[in-house]
C-alpha atoms as a PDB file:
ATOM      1  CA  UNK A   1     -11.516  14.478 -34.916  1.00  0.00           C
ATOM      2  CA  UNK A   2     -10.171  14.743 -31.356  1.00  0.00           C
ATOM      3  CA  UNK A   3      -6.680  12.872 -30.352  1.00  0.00           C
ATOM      4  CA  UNK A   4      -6.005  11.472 -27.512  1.00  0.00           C
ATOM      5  CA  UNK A   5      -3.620   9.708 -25.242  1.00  0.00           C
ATOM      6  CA  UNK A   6      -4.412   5.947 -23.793  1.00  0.00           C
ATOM      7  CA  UNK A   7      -2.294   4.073 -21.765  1.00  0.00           C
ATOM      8  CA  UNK A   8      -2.894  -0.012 -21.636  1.00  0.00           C
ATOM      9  CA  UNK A   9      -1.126  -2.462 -19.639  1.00  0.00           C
ATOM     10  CA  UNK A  10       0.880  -4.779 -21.717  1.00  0.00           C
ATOM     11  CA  UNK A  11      -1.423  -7.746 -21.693  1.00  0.00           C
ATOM     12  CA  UNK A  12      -4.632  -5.187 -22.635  1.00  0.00           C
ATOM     13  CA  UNK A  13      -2.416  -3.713 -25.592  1.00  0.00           C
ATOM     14  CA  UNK A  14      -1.603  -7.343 -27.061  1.00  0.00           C
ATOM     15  CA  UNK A  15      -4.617  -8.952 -26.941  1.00  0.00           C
ATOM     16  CA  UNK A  16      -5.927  -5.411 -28.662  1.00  0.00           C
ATOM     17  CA  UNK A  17      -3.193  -5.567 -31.086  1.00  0.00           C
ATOM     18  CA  UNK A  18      -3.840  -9.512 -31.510  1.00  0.00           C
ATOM     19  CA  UNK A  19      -7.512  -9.159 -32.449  1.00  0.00           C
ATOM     20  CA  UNK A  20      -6.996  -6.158 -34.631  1.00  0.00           C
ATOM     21  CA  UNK A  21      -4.353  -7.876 -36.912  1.00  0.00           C
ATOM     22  CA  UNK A  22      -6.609 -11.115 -37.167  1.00  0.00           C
ATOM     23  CA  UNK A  23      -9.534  -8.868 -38.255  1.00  0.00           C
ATOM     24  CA  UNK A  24      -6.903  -7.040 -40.587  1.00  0.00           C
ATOM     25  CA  UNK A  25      -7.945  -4.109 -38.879  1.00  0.00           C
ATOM     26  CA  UNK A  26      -6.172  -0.989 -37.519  1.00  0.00           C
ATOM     27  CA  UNK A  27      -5.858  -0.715 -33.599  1.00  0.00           C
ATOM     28  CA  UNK A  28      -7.398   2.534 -33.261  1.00  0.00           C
ATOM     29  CA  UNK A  29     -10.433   1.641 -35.361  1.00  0.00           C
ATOM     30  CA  UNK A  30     -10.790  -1.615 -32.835  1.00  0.00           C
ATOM     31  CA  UNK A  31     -10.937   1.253 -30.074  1.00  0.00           C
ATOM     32  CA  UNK A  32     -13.378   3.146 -31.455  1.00  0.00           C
ATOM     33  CA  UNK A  33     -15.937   0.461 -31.841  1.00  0.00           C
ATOM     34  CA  UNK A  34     -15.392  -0.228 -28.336  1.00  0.00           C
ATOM     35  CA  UNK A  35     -16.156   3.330 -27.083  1.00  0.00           C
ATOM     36  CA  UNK A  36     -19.250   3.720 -29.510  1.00  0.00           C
ATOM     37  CA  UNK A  37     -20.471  -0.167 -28.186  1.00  0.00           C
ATOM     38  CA  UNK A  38     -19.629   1.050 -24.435  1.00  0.00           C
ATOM     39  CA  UNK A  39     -21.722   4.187 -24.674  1.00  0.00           C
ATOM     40  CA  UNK A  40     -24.454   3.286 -26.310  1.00  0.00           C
ATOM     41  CA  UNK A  41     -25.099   0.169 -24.222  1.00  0.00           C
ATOM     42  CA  UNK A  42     -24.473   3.055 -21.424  1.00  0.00           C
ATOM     43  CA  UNK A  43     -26.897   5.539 -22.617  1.00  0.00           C
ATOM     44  CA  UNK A  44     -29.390   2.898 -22.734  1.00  0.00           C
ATOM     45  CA  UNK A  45     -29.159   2.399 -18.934  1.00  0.00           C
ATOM     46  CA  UNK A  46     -31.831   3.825 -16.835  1.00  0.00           C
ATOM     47  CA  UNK A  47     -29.746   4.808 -13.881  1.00  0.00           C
ATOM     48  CA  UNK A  48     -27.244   6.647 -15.955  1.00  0.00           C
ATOM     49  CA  UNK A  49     -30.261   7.993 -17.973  1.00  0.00           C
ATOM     50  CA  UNK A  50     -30.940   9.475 -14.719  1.00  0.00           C
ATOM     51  CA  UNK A  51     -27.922  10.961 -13.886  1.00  0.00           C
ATOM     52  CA  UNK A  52     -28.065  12.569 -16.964  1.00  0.00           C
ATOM     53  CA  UNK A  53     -30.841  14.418 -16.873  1.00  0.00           C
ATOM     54  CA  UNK A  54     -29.933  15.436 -12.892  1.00  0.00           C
ATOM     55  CA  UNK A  55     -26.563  17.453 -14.407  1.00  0.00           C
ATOM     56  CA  UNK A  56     -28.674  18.571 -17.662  1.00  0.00           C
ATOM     57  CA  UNK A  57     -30.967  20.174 -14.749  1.00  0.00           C
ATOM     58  CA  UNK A  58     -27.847  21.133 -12.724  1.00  0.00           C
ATOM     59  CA  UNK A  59     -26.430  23.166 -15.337  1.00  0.00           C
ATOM     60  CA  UNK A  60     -29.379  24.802 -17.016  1.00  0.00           C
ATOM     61  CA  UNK A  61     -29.769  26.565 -13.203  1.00  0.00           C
ATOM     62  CA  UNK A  62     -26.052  27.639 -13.565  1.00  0.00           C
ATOM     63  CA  UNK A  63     -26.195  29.194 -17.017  1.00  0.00           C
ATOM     64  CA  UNK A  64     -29.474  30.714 -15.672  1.00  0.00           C
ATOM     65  CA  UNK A  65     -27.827  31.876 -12.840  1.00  0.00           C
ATOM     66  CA  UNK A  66     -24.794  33.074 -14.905  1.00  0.00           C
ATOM     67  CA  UNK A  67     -27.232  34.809 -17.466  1.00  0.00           C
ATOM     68  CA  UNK A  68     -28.609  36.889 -14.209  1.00  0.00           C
ATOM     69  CA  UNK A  69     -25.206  39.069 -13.546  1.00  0.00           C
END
């Protein structure tokens, strides 16, 4: 598992902190439901879907490029 650093504004952090002590839960699970929610309802747009396969595209011609020299 990965750490990482997150800054909140105060308001953002207690509301967070509120909801995760009335669901007797820890903050940083609360966050990670949020990410996972976020990207999957992401992934499942067809615009970013889009994008993604433009920079899958993008950089399969640089690592063939790359694999040239």
């Amino acid at each position: 598992m990965k750490a990482m650093t997150l800054r909140l504004d105060e308001t953002v952090y207690e509301r967070l902190r509120t909801l995760a002590y009335v669901e007797d839960r820890a903050m940083t699970d609360v966050i990670r439901e949020a990410i996972s929610e976020y990207i999957q309802r992401k992934a499942s747009h067809d615009e970013f879907r889009a994008s993604l396969q433009r920079v899958l595209q993008e950089n399969a011609q640089l690592i063939a490029q790359l694999a040239k020299h």
